[in-house]
N, C-alpha and C. Protein backbone atom coordinates (compact mmCIF):
# COMPACT_ATOMS: atom_id res chain seq x y z
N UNK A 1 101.59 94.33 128.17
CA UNK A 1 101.10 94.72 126.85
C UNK A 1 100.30 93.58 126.24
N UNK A 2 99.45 93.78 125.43
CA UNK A 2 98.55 92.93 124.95
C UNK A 2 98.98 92.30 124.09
N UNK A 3 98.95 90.77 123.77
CA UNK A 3 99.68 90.18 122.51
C UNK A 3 98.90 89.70 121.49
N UNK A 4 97.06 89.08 122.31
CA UNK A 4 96.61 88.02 121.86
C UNK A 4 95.46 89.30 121.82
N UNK A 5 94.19 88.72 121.12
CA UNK A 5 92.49 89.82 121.04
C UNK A 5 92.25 89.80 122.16
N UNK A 6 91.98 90.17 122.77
CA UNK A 6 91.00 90.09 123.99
C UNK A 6 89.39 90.06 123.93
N UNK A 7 89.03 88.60 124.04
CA UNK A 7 87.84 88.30 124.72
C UNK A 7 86.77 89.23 124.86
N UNK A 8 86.27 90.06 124.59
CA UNK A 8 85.07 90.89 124.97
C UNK A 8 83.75 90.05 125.37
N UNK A 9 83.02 90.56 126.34
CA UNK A 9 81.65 89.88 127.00
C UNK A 9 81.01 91.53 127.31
N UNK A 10 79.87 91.20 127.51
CA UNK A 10 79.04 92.57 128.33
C UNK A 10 79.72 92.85 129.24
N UNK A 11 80.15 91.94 129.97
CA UNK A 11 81.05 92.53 131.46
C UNK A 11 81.99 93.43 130.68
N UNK A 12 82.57 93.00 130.19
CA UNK A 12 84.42 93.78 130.06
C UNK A 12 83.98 94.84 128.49
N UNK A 13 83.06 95.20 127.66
CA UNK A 13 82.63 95.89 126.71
C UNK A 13 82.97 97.30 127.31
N UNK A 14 82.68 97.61 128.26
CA UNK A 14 82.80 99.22 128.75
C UNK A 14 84.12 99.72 129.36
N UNK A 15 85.01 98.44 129.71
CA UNK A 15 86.41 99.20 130.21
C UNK A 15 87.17 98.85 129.20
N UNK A 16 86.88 98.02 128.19
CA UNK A 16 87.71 97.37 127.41
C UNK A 16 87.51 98.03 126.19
N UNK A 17 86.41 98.53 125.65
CA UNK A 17 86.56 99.11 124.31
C UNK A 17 86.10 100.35 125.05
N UNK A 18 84.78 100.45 125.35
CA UNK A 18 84.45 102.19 125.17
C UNK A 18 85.30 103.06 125.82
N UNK A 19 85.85 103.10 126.89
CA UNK A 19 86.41 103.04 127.81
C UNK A 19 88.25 103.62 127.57
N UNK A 20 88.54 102.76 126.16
CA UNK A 20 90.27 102.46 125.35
C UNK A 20 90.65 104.18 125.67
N UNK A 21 92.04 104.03 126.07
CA UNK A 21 92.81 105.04 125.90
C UNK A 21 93.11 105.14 124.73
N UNK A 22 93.10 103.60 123.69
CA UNK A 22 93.54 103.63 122.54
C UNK A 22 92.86 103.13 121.51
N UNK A 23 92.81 103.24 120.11
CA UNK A 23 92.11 102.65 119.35
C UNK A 23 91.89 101.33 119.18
N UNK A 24 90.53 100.89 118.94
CA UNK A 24 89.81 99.53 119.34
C UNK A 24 89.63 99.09 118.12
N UNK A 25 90.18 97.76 117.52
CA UNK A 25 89.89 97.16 116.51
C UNK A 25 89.13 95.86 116.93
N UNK A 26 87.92 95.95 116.44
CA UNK A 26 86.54 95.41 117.12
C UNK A 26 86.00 93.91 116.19
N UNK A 27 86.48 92.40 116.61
CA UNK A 27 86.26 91.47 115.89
C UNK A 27 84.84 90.93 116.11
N UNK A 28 83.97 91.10 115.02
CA UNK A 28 82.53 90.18 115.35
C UNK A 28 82.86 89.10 114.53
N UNK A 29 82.37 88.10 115.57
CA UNK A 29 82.83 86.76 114.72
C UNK A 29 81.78 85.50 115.46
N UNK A 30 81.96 84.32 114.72
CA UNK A 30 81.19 82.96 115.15
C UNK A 30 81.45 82.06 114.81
N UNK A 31 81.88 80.59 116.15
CA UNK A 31 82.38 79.85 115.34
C UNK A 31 82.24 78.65 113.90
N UNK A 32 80.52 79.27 113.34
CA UNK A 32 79.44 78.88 112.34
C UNK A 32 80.48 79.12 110.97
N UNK A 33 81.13 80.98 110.97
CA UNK A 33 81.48 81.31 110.03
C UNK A 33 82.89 81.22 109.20
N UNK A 34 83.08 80.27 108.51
CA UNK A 34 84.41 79.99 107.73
C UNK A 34 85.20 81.66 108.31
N UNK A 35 84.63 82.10 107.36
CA UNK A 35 85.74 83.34 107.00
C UNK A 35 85.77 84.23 108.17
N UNK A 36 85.11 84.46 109.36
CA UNK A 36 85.38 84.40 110.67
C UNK A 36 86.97 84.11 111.03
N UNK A 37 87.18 82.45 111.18
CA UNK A 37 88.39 81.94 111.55
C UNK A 37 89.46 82.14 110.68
N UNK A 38 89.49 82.73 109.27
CA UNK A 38 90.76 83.31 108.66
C UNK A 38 90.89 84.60 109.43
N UNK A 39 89.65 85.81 109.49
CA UNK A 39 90.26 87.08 110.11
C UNK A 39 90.86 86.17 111.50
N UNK A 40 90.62 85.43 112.12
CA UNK A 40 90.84 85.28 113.90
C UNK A 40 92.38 85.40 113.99
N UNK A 41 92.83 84.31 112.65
CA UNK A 41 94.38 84.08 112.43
C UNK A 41 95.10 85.43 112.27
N UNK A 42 95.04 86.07 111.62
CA UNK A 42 95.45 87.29 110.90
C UNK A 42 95.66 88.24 112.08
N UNK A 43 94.04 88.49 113.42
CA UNK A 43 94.39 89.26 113.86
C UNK A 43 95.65 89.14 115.16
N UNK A 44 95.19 87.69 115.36
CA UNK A 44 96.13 86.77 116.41
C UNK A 44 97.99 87.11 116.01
N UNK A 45 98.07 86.81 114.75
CA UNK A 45 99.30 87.38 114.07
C UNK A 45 99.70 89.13 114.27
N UNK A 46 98.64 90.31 114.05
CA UNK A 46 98.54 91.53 113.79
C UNK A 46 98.41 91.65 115.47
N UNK A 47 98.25 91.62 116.83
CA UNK A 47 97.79 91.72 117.60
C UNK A 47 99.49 92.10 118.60
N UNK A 48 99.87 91.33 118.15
CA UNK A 48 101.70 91.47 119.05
C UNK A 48 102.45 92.54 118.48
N UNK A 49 101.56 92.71 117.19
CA UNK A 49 102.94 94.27 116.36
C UNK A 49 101.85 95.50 116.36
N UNK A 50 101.17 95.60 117.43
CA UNK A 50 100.91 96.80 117.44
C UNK A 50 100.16 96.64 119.14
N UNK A 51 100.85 95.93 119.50
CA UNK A 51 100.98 95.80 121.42
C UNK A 51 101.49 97.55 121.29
N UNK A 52 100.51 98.02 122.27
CA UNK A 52 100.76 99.49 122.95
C UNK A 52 99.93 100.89 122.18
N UNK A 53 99.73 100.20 120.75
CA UNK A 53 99.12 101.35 119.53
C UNK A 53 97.64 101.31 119.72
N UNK A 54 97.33 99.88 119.92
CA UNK A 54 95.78 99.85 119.38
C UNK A 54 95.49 98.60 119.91
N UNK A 55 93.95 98.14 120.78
CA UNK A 55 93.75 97.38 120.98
C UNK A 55 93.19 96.36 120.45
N UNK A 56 93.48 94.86 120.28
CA UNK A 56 92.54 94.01 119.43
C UNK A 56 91.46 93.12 120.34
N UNK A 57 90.48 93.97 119.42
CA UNK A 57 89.36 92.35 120.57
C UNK A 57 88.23 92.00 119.82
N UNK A 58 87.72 90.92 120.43
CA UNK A 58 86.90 90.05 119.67
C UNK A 58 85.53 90.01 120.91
N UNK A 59 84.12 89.68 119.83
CA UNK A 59 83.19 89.14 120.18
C UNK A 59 82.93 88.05 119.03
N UNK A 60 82.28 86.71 120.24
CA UNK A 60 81.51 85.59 119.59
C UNK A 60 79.78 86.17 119.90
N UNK A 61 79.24 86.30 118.68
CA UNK A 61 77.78 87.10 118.73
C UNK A 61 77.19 85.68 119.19
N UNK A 62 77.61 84.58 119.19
CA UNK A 62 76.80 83.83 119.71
C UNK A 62 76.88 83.35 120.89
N UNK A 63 77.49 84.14 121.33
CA UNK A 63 77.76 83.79 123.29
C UNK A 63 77.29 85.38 123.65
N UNK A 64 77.16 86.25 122.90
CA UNK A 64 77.08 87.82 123.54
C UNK A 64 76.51 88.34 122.76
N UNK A 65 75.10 88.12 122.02
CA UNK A 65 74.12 89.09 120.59
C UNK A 65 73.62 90.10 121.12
N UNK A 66 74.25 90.64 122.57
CA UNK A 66 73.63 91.97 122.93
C UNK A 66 74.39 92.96 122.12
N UNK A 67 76.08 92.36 122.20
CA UNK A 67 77.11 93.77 121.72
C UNK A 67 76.95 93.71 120.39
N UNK A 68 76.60 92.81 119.75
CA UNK A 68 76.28 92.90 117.92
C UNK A 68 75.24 93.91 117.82
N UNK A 69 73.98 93.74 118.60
CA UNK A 69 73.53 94.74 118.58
C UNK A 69 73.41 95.96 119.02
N UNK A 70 74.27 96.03 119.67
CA UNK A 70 74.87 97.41 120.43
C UNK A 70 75.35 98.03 119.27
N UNK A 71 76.28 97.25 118.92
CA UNK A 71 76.97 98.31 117.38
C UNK A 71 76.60 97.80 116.14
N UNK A 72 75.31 97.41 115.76
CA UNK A 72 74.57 97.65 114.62
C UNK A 72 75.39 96.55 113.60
N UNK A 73 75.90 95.13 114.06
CA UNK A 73 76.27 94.18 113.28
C UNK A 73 75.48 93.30 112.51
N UNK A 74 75.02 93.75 111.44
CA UNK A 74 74.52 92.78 110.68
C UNK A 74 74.79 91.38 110.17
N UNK A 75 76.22 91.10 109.94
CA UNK A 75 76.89 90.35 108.92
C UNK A 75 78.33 89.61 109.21
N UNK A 76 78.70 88.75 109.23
CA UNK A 76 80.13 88.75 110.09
C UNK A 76 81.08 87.81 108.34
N UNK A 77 82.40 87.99 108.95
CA UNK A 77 82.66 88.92 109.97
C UNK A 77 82.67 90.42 109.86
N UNK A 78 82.84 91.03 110.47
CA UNK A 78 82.33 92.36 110.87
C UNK A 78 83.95 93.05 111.55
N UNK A 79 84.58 93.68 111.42
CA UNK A 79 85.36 94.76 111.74
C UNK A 79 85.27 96.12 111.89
N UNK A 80 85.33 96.36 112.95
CA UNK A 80 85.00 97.99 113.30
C UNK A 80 86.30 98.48 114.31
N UNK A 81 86.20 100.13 113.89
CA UNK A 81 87.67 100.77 114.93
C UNK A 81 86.87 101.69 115.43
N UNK A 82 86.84 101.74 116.77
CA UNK A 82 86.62 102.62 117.15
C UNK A 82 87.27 103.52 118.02
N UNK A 83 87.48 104.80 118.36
CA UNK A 83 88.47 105.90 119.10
C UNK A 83 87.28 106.57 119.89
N UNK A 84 87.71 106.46 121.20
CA UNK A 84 86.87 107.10 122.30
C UNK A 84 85.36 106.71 122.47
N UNK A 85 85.55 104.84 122.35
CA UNK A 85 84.14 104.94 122.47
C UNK A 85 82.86 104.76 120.95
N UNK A 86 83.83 105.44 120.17
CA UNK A 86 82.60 106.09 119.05
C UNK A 86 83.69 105.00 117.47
N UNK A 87 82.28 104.51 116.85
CA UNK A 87 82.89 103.31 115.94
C UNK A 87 83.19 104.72 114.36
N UNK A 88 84.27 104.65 113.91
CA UNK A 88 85.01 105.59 112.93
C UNK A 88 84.72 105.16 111.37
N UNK A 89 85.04 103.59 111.86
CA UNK A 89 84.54 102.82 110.51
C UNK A 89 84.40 101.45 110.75
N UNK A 90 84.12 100.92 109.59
CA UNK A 90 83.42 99.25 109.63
C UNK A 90 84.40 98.73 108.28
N UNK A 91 84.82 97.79 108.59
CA UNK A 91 85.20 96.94 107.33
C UNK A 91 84.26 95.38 107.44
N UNK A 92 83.61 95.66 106.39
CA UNK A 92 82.70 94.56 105.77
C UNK A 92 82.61 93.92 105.07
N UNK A 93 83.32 94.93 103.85
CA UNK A 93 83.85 93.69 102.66
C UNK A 93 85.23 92.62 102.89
N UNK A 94 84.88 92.03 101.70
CA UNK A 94 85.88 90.54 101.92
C UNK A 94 87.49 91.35 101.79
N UNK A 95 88.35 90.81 102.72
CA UNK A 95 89.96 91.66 103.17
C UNK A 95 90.32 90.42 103.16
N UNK A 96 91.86 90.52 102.79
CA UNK A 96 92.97 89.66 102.43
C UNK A 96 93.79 89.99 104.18
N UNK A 97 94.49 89.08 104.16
CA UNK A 97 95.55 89.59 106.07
C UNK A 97 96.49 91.26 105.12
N UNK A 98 96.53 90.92 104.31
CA UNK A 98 97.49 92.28 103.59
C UNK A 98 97.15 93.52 103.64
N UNK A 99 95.80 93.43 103.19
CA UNK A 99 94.48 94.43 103.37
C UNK A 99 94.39 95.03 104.83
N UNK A 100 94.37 94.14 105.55
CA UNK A 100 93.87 94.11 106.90
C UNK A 100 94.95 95.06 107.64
N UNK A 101 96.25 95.02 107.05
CA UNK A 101 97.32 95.35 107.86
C UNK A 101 97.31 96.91 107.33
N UNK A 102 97.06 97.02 106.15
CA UNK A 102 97.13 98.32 105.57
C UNK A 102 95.98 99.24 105.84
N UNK A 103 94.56 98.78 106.31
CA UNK A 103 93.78 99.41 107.11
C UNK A 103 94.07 99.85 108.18
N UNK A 104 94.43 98.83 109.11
CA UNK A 104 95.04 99.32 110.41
C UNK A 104 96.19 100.53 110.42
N UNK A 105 97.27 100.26 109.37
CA UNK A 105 98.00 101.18 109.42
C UNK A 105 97.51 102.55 109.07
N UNK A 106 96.62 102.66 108.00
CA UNK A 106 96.29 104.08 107.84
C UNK A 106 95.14 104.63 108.76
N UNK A 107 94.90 103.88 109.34
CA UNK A 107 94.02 104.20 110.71
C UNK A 107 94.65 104.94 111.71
N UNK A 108 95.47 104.20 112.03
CA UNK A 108 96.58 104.21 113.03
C UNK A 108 97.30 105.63 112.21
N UNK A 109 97.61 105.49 111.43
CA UNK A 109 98.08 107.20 110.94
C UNK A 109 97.35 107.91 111.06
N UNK A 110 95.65 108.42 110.90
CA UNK A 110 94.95 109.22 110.82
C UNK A 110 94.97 109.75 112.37
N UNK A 111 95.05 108.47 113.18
CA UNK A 111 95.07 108.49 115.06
C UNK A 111 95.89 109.27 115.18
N UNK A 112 97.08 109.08 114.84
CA UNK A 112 98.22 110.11 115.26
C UNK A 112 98.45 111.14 114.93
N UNK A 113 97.52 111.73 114.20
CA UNK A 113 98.05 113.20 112.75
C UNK A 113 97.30 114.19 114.61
């Protein structure tokens, strides 16, 4: 089971997110951007309590600016979920770890209804 984000590159983008049996919580990040490395913590924390529900992974747009532009990232950091492939929503504005957890959860409820 997954504990930690997983790494995303072009290689692993297509078995790893589009690909998910399960919902993909999608980190764009860089290590330029302060508020980048608060979500990193948060999700690193959020990533072991929902081992099996939903997958967490990360891109650095500055090692991989193909997948930023694959999914239309303007701005980081950047959070997106996507289910089967297809991005559901984006969180863009500024989120607290509290915030963050309560998105996921009602996500994660809408997944299961």
């Amino acid at each position: 089971m997954q504990t930690l984000p997983l790494d995303i590159t072009q290689e692993t983008v297509e078995t790893a997110v589009l690909q998910s049996p399960l919902p993909v919580l999608l980190d764009f990040w860089a290590e330029w951007c302060p508020p980048c490395h608060m979500v990193s913590q948060w999700l690193a924390r959020l990533a072991p309590d929902y081992a099996g529900q939903l997958v967490v992974a990360k891109v650095d747009v500055t090692e991989d600016q193909t997948i930023a532009e694959q999914f239309d990232v303007q701005s980081l950091p950047a959070l997106l979920w996507l289910e089967n492939g297809i991005v559901l929503h984006r969180q863009l504005d500024e989120i607290n770890e509290g915030g963050l957890r309560q998105w996921v959860n009602r996500l994660l409820n809408k997944h299961e209804e």
